[in-house]
Structures are given as structure tokens and as C-alpha cells.
PDB file of N, CA and C in Angstrom:
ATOM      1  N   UNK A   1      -3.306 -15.675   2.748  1.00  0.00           N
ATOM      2  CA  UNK A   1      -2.588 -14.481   3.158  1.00  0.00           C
ATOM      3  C   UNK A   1      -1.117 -14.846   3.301  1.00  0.00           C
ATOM      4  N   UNK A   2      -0.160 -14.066   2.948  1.00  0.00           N
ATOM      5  CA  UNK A   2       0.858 -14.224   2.729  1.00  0.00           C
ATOM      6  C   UNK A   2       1.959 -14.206   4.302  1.00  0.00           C
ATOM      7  N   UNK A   3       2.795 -15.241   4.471  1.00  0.00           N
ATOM      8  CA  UNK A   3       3.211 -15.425   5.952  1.00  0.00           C
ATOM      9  C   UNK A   3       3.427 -13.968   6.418  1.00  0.00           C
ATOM     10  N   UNK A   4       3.408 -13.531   7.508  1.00  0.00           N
ATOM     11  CA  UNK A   4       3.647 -12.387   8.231  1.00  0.00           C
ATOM     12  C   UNK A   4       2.845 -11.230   8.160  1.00  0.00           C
ATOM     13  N   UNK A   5       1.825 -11.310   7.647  1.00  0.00           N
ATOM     14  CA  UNK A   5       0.713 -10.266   6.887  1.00  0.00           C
ATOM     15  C   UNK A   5      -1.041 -10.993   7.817  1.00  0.00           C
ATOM     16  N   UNK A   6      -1.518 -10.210   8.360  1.00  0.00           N
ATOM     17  CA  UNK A   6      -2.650 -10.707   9.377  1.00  0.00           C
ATOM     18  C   UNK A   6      -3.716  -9.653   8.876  1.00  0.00           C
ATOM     19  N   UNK A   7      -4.587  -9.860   8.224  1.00  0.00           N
ATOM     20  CA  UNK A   7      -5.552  -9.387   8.061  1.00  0.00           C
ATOM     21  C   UNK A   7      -7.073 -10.030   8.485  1.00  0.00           C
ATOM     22  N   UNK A   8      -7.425  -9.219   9.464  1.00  0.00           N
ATOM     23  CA  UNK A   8      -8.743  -9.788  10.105  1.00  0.00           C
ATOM     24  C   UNK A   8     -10.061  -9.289   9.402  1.00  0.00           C
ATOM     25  N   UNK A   9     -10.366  -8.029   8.427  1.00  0.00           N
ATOM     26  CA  UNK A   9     -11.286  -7.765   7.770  1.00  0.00           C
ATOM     27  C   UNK A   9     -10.963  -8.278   6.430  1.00  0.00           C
ATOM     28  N   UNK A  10      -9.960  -8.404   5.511  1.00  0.00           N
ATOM     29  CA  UNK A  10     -10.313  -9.483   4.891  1.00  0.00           C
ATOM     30  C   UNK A  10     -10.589  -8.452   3.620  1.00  0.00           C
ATOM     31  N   UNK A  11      -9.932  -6.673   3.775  1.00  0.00           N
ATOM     32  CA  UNK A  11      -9.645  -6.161   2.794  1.00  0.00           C
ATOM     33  C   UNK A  11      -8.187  -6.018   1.880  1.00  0.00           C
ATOM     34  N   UNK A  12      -8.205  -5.720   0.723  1.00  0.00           N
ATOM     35  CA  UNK A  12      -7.437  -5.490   0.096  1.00  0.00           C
ATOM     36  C   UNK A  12      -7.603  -4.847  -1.395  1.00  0.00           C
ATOM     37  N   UNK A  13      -6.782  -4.335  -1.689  1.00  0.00           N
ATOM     38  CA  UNK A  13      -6.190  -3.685  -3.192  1.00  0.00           C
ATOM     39  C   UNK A  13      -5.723  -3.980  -4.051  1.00  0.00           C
ATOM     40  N   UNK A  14      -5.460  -4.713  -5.273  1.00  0.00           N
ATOM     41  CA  UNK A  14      -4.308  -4.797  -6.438  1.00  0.00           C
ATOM     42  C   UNK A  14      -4.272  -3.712  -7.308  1.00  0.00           C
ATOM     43  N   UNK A  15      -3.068  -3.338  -7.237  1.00  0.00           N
ATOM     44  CA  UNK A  15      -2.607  -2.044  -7.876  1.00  0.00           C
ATOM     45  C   UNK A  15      -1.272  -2.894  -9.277  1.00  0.00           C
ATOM     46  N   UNK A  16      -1.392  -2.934 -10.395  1.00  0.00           N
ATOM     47  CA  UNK A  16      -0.876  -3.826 -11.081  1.00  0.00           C
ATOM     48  C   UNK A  16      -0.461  -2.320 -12.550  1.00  0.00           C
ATOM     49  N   UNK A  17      -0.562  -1.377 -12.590  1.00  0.00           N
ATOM     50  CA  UNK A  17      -0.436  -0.097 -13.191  1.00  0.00           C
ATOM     51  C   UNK A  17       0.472   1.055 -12.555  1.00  0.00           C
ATOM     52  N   UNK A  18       1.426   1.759 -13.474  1.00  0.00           N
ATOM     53  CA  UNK A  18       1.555   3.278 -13.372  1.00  0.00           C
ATOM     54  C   UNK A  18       0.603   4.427 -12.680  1.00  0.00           C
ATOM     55  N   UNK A  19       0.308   4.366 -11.417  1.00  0.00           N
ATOM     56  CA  UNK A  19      -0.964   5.129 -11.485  1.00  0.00           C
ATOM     57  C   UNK A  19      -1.354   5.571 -10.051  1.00  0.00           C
ATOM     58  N   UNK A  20      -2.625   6.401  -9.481  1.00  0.00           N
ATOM     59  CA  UNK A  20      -2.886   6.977  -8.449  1.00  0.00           C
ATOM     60  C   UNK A  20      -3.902   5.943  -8.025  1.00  0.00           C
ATOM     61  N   UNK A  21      -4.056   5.620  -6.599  1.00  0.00           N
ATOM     62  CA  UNK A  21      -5.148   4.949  -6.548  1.00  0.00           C
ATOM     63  C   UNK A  21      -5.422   5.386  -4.994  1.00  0.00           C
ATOM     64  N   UNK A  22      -6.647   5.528  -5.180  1.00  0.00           N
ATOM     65  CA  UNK A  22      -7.727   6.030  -3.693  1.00  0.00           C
ATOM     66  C   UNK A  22      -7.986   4.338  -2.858  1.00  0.00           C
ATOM     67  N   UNK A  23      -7.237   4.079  -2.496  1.00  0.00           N
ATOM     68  CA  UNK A  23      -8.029   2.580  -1.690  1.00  0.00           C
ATOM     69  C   UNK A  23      -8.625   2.862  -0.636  1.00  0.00           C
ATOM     70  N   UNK A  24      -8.824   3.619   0.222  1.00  0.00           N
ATOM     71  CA  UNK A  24      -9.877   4.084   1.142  1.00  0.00           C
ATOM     72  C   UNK A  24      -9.866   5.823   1.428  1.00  0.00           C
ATOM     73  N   UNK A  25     -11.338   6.469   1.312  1.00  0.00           N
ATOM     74  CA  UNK A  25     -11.318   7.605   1.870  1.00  0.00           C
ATOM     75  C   UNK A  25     -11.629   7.911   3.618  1.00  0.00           C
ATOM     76  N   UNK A  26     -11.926   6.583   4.167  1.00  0.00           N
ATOM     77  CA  UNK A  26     -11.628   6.535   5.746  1.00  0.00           C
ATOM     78  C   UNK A  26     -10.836   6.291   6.237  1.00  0.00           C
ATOM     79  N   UNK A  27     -10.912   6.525   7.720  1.00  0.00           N
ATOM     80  CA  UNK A  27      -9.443   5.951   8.476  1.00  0.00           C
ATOM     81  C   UNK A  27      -9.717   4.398   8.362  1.00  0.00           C
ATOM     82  N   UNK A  28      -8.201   4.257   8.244  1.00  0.00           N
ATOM     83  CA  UNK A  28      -7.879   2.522   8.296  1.00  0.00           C
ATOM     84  C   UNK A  28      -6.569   2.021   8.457  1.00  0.00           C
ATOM     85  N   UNK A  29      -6.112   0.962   8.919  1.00  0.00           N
ATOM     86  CA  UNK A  29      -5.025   0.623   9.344  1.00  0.00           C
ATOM     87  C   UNK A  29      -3.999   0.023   8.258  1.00  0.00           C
ATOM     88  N   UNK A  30      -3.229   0.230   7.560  1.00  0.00           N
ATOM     89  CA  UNK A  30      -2.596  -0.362   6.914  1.00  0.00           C
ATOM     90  C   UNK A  30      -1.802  -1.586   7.349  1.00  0.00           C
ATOM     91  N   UNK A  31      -2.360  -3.090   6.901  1.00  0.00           N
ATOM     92  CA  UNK A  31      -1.283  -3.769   7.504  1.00  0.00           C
ATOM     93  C   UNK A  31      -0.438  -4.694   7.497  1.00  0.00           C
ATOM     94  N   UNK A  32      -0.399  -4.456   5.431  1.00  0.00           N
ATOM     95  CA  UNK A  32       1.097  -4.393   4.923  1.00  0.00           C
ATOM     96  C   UNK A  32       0.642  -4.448   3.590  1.00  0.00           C
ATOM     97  N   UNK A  33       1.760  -4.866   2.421  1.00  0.00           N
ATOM     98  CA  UNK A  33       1.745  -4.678   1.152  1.00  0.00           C
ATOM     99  C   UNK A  33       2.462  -6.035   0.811  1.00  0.00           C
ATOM    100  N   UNK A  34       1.965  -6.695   0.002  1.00  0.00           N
ATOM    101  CA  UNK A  34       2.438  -7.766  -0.804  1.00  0.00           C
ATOM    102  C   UNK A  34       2.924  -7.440  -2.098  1.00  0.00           C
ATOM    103  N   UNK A  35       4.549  -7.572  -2.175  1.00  0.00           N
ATOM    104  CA  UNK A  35       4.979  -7.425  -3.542  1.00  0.00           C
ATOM    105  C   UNK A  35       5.424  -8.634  -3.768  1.00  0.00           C
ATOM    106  N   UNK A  36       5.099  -8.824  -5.523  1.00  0.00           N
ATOM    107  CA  UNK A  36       5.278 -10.361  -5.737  1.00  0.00           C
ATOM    108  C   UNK A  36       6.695 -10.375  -6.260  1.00  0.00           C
ATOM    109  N   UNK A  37       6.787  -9.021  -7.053  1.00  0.00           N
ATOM    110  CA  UNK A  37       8.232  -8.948  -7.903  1.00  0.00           C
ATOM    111  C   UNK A  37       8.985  -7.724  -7.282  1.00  0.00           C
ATOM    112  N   UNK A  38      10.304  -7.731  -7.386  1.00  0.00           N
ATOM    113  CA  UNK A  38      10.763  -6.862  -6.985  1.00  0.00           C
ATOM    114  C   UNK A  38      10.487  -5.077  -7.523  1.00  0.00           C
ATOM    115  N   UNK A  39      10.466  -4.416  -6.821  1.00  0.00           N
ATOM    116  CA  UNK A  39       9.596  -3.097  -7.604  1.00  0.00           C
ATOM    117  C   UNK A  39      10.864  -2.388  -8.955  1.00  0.00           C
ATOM    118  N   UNK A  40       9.945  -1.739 -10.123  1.00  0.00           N
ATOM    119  CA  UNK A  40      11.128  -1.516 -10.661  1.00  0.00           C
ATOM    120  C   UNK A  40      10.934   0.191 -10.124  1.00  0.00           C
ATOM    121  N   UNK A  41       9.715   0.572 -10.546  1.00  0.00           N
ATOM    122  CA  UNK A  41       9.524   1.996  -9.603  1.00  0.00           C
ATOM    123  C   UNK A  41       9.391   2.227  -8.578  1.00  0.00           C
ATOM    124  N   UNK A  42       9.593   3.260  -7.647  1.00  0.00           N
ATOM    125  CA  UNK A  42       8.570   4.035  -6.247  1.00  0.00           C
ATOM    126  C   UNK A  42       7.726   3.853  -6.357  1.00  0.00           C
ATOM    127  N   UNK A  43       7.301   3.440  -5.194  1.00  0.00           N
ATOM    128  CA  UNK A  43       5.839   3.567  -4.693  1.00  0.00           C
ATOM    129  C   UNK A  43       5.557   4.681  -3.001  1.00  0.00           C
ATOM    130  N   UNK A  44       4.933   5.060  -3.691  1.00  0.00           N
ATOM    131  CA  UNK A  44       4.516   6.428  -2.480  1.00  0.00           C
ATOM    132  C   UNK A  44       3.143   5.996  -1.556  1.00  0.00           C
ATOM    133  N   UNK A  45       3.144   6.163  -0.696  1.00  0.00           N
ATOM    134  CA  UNK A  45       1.580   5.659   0.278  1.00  0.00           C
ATOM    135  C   UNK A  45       1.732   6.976   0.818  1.00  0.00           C
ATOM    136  N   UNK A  46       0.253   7.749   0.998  1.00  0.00           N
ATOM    137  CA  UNK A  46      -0.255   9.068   1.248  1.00  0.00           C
ATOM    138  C   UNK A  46      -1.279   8.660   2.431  1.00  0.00           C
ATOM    139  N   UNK A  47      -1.016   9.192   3.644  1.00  0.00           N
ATOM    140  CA  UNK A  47      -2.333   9.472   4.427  1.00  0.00           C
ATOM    141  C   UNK A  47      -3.375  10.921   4.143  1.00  0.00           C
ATOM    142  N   UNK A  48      -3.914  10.461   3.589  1.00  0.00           N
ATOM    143  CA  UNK A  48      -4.493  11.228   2.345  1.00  0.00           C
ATOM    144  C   UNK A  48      -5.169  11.087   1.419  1.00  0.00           C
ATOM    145  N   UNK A  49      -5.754  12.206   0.751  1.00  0.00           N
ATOM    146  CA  UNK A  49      -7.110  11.991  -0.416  1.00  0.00           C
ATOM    147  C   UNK A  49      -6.700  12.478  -1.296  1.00  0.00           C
ATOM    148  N   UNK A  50      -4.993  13.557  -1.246  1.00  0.00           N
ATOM    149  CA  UNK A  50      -4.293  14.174  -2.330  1.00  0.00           C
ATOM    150  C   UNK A  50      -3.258  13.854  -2.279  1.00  0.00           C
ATOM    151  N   UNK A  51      -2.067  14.072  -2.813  1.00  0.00           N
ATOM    152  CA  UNK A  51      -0.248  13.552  -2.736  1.00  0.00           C
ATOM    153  C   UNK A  51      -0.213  14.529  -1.850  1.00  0.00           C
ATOM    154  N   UNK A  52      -0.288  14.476  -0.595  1.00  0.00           N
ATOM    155  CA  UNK A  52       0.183  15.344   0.274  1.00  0.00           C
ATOM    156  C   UNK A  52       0.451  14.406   1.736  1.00  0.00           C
ATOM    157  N   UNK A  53       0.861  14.335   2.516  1.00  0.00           N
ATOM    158  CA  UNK A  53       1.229  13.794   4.282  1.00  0.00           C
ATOM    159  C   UNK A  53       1.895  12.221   3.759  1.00  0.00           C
ATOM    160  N   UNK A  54       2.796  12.332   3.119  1.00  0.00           N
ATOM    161  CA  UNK A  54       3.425  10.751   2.749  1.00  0.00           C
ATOM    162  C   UNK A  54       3.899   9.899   4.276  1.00  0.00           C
ATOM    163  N   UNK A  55       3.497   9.385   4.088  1.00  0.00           N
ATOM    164  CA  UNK A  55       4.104   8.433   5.085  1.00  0.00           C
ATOM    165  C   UNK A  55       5.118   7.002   4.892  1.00  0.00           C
ATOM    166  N   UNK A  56       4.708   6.550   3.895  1.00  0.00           N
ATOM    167  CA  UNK A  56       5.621   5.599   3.335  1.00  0.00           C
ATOM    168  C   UNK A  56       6.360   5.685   1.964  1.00  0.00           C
ATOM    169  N   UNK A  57       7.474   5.530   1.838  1.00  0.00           N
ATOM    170  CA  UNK A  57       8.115   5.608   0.492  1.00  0.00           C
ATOM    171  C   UNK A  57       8.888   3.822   0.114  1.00  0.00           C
ATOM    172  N   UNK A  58       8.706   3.502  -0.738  1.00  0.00           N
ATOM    173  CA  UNK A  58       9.804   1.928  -1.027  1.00  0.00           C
ATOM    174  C   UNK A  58      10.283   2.578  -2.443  1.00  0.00           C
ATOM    175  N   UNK A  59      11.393   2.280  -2.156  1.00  0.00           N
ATOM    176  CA  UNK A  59      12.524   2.952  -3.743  1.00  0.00           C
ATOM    177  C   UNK A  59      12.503   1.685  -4.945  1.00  0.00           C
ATOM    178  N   UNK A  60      12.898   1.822  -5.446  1.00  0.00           N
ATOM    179  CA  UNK A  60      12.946   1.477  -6.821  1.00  0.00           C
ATOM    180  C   UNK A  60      13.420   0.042  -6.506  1.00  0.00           C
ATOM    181  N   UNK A  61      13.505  -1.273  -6.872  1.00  0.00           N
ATOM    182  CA  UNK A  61      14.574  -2.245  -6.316  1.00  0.00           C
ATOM    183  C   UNK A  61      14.379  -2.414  -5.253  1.00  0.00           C
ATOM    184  N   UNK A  62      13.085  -2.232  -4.816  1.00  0.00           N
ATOM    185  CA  UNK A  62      12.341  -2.524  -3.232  1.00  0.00           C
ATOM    186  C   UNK A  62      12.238  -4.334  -3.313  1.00  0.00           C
ATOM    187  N   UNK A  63      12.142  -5.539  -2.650  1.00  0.00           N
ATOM    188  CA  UNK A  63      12.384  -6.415  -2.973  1.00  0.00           C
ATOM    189  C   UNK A  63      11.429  -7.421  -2.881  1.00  0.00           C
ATOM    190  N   UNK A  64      10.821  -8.185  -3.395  1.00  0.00           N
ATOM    191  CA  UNK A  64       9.557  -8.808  -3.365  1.00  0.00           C
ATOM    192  C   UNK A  64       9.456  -9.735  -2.136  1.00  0.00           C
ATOM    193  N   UNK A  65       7.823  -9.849  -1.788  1.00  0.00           N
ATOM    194  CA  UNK A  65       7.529 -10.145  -0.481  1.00  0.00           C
ATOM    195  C   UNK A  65       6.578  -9.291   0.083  1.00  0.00           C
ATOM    196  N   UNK A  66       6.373 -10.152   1.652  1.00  0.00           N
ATOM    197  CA  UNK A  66       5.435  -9.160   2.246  1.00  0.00           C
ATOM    198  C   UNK A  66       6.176  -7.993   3.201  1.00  0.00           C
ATOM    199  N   UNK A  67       5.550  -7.276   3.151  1.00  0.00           N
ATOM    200  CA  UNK A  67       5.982  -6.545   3.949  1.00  0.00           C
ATOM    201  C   UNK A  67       4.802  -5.848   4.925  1.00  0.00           C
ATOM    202  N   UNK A  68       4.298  -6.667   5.733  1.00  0.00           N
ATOM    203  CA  UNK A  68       4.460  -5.699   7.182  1.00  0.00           C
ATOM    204  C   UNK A  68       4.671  -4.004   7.536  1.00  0.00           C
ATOM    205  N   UNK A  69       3.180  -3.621   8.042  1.00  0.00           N
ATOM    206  CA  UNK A  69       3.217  -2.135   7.900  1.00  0.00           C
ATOM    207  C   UNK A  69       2.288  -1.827   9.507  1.00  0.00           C
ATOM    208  N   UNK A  70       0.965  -2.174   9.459  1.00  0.00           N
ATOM    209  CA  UNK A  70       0.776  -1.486  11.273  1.00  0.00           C
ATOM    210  C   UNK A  70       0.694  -0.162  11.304  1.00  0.00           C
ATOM    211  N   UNK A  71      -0.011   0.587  10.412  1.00  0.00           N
ATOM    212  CA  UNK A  71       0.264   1.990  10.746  1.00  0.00           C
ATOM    213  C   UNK A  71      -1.283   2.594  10.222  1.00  0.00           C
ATOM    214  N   UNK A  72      -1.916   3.350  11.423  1.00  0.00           N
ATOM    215  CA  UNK A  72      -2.974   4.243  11.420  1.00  0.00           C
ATOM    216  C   UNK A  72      -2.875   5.035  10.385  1.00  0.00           C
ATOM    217  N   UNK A  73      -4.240   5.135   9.009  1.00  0.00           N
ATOM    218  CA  UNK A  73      -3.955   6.554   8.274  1.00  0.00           C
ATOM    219  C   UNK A  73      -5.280   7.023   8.963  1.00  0.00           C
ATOM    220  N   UNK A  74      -5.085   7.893   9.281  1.00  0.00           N
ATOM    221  CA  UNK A  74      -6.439   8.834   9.340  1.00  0.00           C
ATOM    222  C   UNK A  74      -7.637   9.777   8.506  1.00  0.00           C
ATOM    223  N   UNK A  75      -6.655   9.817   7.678  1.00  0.00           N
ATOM    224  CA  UNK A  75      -7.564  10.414   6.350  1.00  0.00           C
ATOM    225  C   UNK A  75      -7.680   9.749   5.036  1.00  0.00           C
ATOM    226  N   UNK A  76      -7.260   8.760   5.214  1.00  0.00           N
ATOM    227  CA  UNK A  76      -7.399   7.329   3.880  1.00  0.00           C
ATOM    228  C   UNK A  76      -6.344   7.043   3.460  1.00  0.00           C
ATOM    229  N   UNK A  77      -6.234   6.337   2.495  1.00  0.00           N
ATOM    230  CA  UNK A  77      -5.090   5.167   2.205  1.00  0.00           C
ATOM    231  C   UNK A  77      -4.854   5.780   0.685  1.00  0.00           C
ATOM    232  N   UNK A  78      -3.625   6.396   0.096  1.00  0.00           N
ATOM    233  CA  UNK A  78      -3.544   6.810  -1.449  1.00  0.00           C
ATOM    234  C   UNK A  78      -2.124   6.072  -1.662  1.00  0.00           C
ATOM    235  N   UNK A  79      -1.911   5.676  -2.818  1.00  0.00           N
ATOM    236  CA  UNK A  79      -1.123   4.783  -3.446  1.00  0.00           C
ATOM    237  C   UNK A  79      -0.616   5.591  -4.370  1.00  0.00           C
ATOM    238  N   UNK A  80       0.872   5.613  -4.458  1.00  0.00           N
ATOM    239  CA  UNK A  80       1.003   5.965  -6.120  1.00  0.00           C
ATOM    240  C   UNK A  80       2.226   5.544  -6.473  1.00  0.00           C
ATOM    241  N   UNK A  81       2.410   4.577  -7.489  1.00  0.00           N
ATOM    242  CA  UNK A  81       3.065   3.670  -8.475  1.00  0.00           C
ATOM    243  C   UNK A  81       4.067   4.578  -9.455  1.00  0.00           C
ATOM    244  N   UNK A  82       5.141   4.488  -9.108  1.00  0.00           N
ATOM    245  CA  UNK A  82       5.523   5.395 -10.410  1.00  0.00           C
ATOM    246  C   UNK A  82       5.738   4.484 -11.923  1.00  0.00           C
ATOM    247  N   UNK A  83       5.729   2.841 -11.510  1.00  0.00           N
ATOM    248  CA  UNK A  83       5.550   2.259 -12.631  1.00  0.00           C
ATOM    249  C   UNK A  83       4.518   0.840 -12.628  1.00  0.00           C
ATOM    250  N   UNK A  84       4.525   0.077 -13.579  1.00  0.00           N
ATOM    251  CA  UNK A  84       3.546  -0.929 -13.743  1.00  0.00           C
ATOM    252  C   UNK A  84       4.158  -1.807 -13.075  1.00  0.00           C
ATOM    253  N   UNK A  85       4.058  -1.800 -11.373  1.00  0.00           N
ATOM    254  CA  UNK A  85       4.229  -2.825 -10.595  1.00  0.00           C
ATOM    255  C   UNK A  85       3.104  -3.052  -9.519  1.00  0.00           C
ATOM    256  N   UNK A  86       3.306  -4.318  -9.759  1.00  0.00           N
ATOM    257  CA  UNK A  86       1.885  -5.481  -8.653  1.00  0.00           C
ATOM    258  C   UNK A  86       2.168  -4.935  -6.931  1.00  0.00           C
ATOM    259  N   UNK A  87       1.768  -4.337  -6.838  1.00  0.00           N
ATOM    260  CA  UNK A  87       1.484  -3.834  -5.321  1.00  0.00           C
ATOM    261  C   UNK A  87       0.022  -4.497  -5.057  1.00  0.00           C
ATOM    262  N   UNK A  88      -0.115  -5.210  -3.564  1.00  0.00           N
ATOM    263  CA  UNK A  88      -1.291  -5.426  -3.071  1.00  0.00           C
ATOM    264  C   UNK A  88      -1.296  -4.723  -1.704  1.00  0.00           C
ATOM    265  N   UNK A  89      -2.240  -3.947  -1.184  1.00  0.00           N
ATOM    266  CA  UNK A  89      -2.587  -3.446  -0.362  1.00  0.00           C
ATOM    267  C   UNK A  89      -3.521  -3.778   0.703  1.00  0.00           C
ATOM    268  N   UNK A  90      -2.797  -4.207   1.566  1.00  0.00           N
ATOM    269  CA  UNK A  90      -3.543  -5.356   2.994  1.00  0.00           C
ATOM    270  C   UNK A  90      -4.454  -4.073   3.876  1.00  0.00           C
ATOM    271  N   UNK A  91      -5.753  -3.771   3.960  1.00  0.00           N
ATOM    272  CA  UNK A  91      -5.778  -3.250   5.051  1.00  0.00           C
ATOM    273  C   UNK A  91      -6.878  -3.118   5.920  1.00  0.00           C
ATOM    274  N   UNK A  92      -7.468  -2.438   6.797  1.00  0.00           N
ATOM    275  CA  UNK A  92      -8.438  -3.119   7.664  1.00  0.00           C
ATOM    276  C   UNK A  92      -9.275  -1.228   8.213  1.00  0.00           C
ATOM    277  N   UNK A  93     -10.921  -0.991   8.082  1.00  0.00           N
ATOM    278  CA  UNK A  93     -11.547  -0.212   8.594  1.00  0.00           C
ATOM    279  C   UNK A  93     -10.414   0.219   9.965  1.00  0.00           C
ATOM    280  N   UNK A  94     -10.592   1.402  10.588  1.00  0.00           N
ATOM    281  CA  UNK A  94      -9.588   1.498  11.987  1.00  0.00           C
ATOM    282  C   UNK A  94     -11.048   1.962  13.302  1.00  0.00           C
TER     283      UNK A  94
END
């Protein structure tokens, strides 16, 4: 696990595509994202099962690393990539 990133269940995501991705339809804690390269697109995180209640946005030129997140979704975890960048998604049942 990558320094500053604590995951005690020992889930995660690779998101490595342009694309929508459902990583959980339960509540769960997000509790962080590992980028290896710097992003060239947005990436959008949805508390949510549709693009709707965004909660996190990283812009374009977001910068590689972990990043540290801690934040309750309540209605699941949605991802969306606006390009083919390595997002990993740290996160844990809530």
C-alpha cells in the first residue's frame, strides 16, 4: 500500500480506461486513490449509481501519487475517467 493510504479491508479498483465504472453499489468509505502518472484527463467520483451527487473532482494535470480521501459515500462509489488514465481506488465496506 502506498505511504499515506491505510486500507484495512484490503479493497480496491484499477481503472486504467476512458470510462464509467461502478466500484461499489454500497455504502463505503473511500480512502484514497493512487495515481501513478500524472492525470492527463478529469476524473469525477459520484456518490452514486448514476453521474449525479459528485463529490470529488481532480482536473486534468492532477499530479501522481497517493492521495488520501476519508470520505463516507452512501450510495456507492462511481468513477468516471474522462481519459485512459491509471486511477486505483482504495476503499473499505462502511
Amino acid at each position: 500500500m502506498a505511504a499515506g493510504l491505510e486500507n484495512t479491508a484490503g479493497r480496491s479498483n484499477r481503472i486504467t480506461t476512458a470510462t464509467t465504472t461502478q466500484v461499489t453499489t454500497t455504502p463505503a468509505i473511500l480512502d484514497g486513490l493512487l495515481i501513478p502518472a500524472n492525470l492527463v484527463g478529469i476524473v469525477n467520483i459520484y456518490d452514486a449509481i448514476t453521474d449525479t451527487n459528485e463529490i470529488v473532482e481532480l482536473p486534468a494535470a492532477y499530479p501522481a501519487g497517493p492521495t488520501p480521501v476519508g470520505i463516507l459515500f452512501t450510495k456507492g462509489i462511481r468513477v468516471k475517467t474522462a481519459s485512459a488514465d491509471e486511477v486505483v481506488v482504495i476503499y473499505r465496506n462502511a
